[in-house]
C-alpha atoms as a PDB file:
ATOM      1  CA  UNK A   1      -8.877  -5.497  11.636  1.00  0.00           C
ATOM      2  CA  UNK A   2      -5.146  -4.331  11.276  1.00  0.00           C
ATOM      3  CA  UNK A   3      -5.076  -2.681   8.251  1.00  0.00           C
ATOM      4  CA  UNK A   4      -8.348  -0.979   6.972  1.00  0.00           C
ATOM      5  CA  UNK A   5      -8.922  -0.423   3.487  1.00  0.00           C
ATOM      6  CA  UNK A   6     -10.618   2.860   2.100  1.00  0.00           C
ATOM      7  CA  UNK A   7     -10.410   2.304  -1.347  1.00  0.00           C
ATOM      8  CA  UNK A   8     -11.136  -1.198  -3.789  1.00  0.00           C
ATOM      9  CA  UNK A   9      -8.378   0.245  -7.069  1.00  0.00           C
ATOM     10  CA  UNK A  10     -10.101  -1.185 -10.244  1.00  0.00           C
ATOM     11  CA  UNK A  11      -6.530  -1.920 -12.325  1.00  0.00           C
ATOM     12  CA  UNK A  12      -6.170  -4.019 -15.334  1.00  0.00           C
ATOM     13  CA  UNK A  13      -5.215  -6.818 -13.297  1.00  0.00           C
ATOM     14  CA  UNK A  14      -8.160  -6.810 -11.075  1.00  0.00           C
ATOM     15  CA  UNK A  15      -9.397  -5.212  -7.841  1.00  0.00           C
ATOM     16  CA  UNK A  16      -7.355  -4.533  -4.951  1.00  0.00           C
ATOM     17  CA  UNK A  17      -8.714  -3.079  -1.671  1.00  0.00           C
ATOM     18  CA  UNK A  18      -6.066  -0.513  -0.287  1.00  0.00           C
ATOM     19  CA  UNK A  19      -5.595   2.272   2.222  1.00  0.00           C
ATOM     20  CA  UNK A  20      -5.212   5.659   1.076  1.00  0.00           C
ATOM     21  CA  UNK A  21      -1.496   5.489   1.404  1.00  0.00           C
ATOM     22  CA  UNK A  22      -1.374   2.975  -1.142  1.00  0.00           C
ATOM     23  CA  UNK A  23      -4.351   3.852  -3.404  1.00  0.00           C
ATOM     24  CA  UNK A  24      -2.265   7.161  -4.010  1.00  0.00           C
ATOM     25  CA  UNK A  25       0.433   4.725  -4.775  1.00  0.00           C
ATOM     26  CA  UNK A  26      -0.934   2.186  -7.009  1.00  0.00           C
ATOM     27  CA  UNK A  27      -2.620   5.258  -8.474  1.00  0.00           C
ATOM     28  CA  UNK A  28       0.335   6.912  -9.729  1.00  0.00           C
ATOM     29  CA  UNK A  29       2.467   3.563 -10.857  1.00  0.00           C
ATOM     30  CA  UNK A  30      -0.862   2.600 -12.965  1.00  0.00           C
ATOM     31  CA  UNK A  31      -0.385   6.560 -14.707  1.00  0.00           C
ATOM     32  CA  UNK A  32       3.056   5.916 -15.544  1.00  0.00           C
ATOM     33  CA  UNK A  33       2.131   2.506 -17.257  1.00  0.00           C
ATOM     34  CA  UNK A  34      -0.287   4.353 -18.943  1.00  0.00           C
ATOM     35  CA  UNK A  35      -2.902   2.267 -17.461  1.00  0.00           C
ATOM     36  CA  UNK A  36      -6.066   3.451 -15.736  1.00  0.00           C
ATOM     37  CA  UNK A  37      -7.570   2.923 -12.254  1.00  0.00           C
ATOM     38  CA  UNK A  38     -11.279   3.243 -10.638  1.00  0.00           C
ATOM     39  CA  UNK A  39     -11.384   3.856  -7.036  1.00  0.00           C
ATOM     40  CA  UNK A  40     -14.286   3.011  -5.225  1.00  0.00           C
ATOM     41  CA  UNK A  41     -15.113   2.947  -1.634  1.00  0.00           C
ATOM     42  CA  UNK A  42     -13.897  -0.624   0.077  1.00  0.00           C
ATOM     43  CA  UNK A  43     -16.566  -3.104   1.363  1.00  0.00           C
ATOM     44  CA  UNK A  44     -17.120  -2.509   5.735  1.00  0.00           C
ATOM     45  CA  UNK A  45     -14.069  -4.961   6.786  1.00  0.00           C
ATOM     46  CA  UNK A  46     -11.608  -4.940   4.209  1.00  0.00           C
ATOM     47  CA  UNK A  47      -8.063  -4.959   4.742  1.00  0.00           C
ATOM     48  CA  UNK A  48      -5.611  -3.221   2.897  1.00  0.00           C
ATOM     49  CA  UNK A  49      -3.574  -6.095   0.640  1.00  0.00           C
ATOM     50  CA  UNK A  50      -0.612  -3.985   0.345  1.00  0.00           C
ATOM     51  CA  UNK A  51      -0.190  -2.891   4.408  1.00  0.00           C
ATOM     52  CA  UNK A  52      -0.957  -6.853   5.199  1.00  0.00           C
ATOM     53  CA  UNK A  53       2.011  -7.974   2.627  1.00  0.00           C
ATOM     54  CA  UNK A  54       4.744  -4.983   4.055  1.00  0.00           C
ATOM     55  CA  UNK A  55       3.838  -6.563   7.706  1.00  0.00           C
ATOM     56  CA  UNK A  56       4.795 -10.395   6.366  1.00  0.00           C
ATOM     57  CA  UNK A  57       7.862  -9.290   5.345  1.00  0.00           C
ATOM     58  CA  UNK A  58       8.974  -6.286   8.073  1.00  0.00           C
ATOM     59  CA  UNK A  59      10.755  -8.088  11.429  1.00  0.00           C
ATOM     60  CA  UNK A  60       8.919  -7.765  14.443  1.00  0.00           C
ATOM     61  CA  UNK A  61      11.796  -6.765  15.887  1.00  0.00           C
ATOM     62  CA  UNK A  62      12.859  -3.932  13.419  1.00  0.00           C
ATOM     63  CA  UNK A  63      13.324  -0.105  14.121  1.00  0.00           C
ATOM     64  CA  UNK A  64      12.478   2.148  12.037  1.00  0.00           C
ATOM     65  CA  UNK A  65      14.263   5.471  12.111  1.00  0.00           C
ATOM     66  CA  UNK A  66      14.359   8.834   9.543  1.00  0.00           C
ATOM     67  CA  UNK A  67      17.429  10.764   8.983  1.00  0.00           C
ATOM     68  CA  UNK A  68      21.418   9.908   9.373  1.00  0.00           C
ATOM     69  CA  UNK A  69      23.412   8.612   6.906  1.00  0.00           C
ATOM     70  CA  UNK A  70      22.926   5.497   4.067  1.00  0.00           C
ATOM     71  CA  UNK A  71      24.099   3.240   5.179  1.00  0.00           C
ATOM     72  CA  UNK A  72      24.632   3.787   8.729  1.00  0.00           C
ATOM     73  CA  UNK A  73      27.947   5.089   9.911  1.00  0.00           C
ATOM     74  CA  UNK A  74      29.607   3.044  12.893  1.00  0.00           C
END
């Protein structure tokens, strides 16, 4: 298992299972919609939908790195 869930997020458009990270964040974009969540602890071997999309769409080969400028200076 890659991406362990903690949390299944009750939203108006269904459950999602989701690691803390992104419990927090589905969390706080359901307050601003005025919408409410119910978190719950996730079933023994779910994955977190959220961490398993970022990874389809992040290179294999990318870097990640904090600081310096936007966009990088040459």
């Amino acid at each position: 298992m890659d991406y362990p869930a903690t949390f299944t997020m009750h939203t108006p458009s269904g459950p999602t299972h989701c690691c803390v990270k992104h419990a927090r964040q589905l969390e706080s974009l359901m307050r601003m919609l005025g919408a409410h969540t119910n978190a719950v602890k996730a079933p023994e071997g779910a994955e977190c939908a959220n961490c398993k999309n970022e990874a389809k769409h992040m290179p294999s080969n990318a870097k990640v790195s904090g600081g310096g400028a936007f966009p990088p200076s040459a």
